[in-house]
Protein backbone atom coordinates (compact mmCIF):
# COMPACT_ATOMS: atom_id res chain seq x y z
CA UNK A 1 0.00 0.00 0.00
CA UNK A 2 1.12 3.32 -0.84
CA UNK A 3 1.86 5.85 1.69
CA UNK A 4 -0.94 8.36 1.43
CA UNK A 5 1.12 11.69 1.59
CA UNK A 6 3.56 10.30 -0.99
CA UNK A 7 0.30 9.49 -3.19
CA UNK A 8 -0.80 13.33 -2.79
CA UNK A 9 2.67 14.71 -3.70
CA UNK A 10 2.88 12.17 -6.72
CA UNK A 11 -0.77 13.26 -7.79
CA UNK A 12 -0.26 16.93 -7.06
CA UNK A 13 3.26 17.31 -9.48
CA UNK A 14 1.71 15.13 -11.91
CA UNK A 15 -1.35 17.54 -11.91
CA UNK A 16 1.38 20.72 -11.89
CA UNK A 17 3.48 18.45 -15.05
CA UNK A 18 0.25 18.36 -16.59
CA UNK A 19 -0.74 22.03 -16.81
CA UNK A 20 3.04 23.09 -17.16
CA UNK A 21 3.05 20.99 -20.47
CA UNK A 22 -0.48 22.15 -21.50
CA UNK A 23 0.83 25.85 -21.28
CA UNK A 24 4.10 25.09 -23.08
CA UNK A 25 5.93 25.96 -19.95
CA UNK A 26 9.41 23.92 -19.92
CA UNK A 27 11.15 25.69 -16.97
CA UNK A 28 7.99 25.14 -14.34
CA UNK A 29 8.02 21.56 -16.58
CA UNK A 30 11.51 21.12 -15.63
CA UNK A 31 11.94 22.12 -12.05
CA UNK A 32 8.36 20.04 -11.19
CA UNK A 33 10.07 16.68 -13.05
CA UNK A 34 13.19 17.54 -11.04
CA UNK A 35 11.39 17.54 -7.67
CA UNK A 36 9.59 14.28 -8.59
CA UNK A 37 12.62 12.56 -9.77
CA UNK A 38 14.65 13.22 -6.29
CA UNK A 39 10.99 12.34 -4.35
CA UNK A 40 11.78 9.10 -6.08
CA UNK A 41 15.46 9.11 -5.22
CA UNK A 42 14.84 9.79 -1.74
CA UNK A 43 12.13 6.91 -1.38
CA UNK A 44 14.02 4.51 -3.27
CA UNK A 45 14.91 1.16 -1.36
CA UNK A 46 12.72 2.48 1.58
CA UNK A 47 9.43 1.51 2.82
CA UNK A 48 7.91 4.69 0.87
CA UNK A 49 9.33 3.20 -2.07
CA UNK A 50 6.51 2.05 -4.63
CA UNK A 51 5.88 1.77 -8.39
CA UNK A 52 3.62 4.32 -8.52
CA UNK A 53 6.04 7.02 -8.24
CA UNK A 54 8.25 5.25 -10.89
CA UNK A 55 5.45 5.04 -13.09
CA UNK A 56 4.24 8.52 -12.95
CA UNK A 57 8.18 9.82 -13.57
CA UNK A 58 7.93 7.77 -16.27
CA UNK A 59 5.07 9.29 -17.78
CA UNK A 60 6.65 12.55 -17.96
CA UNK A 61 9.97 11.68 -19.13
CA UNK A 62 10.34 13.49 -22.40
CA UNK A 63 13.08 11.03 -24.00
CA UNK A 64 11.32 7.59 -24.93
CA UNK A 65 14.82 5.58 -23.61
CA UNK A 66 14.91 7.03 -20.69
CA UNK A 67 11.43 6.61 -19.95
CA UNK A 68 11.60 2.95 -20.61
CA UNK A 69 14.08 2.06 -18.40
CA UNK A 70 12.28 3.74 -15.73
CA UNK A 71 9.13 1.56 -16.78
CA UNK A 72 11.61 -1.12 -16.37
CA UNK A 73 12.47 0.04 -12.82
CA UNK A 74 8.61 0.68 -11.91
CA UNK A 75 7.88 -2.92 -13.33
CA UNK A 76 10.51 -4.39 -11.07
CA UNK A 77 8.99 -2.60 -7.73
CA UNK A 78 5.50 -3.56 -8.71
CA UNK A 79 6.78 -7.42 -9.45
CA UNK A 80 7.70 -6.95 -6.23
CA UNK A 81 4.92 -6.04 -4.27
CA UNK A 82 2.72 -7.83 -7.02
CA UNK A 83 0.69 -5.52 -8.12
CA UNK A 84 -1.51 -6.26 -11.18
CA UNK A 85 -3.22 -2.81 -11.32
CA UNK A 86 0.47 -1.40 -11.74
CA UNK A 87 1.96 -4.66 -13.48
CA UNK A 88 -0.34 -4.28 -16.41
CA UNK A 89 -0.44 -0.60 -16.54
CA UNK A 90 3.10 -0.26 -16.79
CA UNK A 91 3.70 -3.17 -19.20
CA UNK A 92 0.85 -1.37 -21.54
CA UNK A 93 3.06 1.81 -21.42
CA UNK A 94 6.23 0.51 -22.00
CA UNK A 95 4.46 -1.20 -25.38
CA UNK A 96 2.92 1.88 -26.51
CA UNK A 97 6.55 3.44 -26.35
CA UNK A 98 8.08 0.44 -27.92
CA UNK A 99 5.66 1.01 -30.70
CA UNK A 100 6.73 4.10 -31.37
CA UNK A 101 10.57 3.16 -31.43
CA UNK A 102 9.36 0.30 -33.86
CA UNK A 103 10.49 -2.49 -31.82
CA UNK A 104 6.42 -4.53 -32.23
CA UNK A 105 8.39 -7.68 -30.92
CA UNK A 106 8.95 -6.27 -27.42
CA UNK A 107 5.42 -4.15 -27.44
CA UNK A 108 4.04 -7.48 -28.11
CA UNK A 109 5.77 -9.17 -25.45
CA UNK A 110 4.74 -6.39 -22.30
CA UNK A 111 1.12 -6.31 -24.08
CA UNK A 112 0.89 -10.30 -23.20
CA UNK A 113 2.19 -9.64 -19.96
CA UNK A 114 -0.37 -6.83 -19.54
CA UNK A 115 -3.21 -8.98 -20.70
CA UNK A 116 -2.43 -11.54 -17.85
CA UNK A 117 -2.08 -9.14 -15.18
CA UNK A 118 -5.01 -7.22 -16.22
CA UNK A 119 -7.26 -10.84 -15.55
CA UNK A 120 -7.86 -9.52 -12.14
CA UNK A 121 -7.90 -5.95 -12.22
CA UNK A 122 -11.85 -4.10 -12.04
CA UNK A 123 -11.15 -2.27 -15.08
CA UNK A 124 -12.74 -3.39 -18.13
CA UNK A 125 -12.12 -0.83 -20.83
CA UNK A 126 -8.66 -0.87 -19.66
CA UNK A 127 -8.50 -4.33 -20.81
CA UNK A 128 -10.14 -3.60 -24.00
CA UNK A 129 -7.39 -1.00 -24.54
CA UNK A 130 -5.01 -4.14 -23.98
CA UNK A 131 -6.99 -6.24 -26.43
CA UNK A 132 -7.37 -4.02 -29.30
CA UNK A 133 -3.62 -2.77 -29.27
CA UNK A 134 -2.18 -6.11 -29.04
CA UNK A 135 -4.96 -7.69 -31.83
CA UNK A 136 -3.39 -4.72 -33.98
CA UNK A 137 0.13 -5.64 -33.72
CA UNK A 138 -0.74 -9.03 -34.01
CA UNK A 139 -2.37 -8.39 -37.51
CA UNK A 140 0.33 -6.38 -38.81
């Protein structure tokens, strides 16, 4: 379980990331991804640590390599703690970013993966996103 004032600064600079990138404002974009990154740092290998924090840094990481090794870091934390909420979110983000570096095989892969862990999540349409992204590649 995630520590509930760590949630609310996660969710409060990813609100902030949001509406500095909606405004086209990189500096306020920058120093709000630098205070998230070191809330990360500081948490990491603690019992604050979680994926979600990984996950959201992710999300606003501007260069798509950097941003999947992050995934990759988030993945390993949720693996951890086993969660399939976070297991199969982060597995369907890491695809979407492989598909845009045109590597299918490896979006295939995490969308598999994301399939299985979304089994016993609540959210259906998330699982339809799963679906209908993976029955794409598939057909390609």
């Amino acid at each position: 379980m995630i520590n509930t004032k760590i949630y609310k600064a996660i969710y409060t600079l990813a609100e902030d990331l949001l509406e500095a990138d909606n405004k086209g404002d990189q500096q306020q974009f920058d120093a709000l991804y630098a205070k998230l990154k070191a809330l990360c740092i500081d948490n990491e290998n603690t019992d604050k640590d979680h994926p979600e924090q990984w996950e959201t840094l992710a999300d606003f990481t501007e260069d798509l390599e950097a941003a999947l090794v992050i995934y990759n870091k988030a993945l390993s934390k949720a693996k951890a703690i086993n969660s399939k909420d976070h297991l199969s979110s982060i597995a369907y983000s890491m695809a979407v970013l492989q598909v845009e570096l045109g590597r299918k095989d490896a979006a295939i892969e995490n969308l598999q993966h994301a399939k299985i862990s979304a089994n016993k999540i609540e959210d259906k349409e998330f699982k339809v996103e799963i679906d209908e992204l993976l029955a794409k590649l598939l057909a390609e």
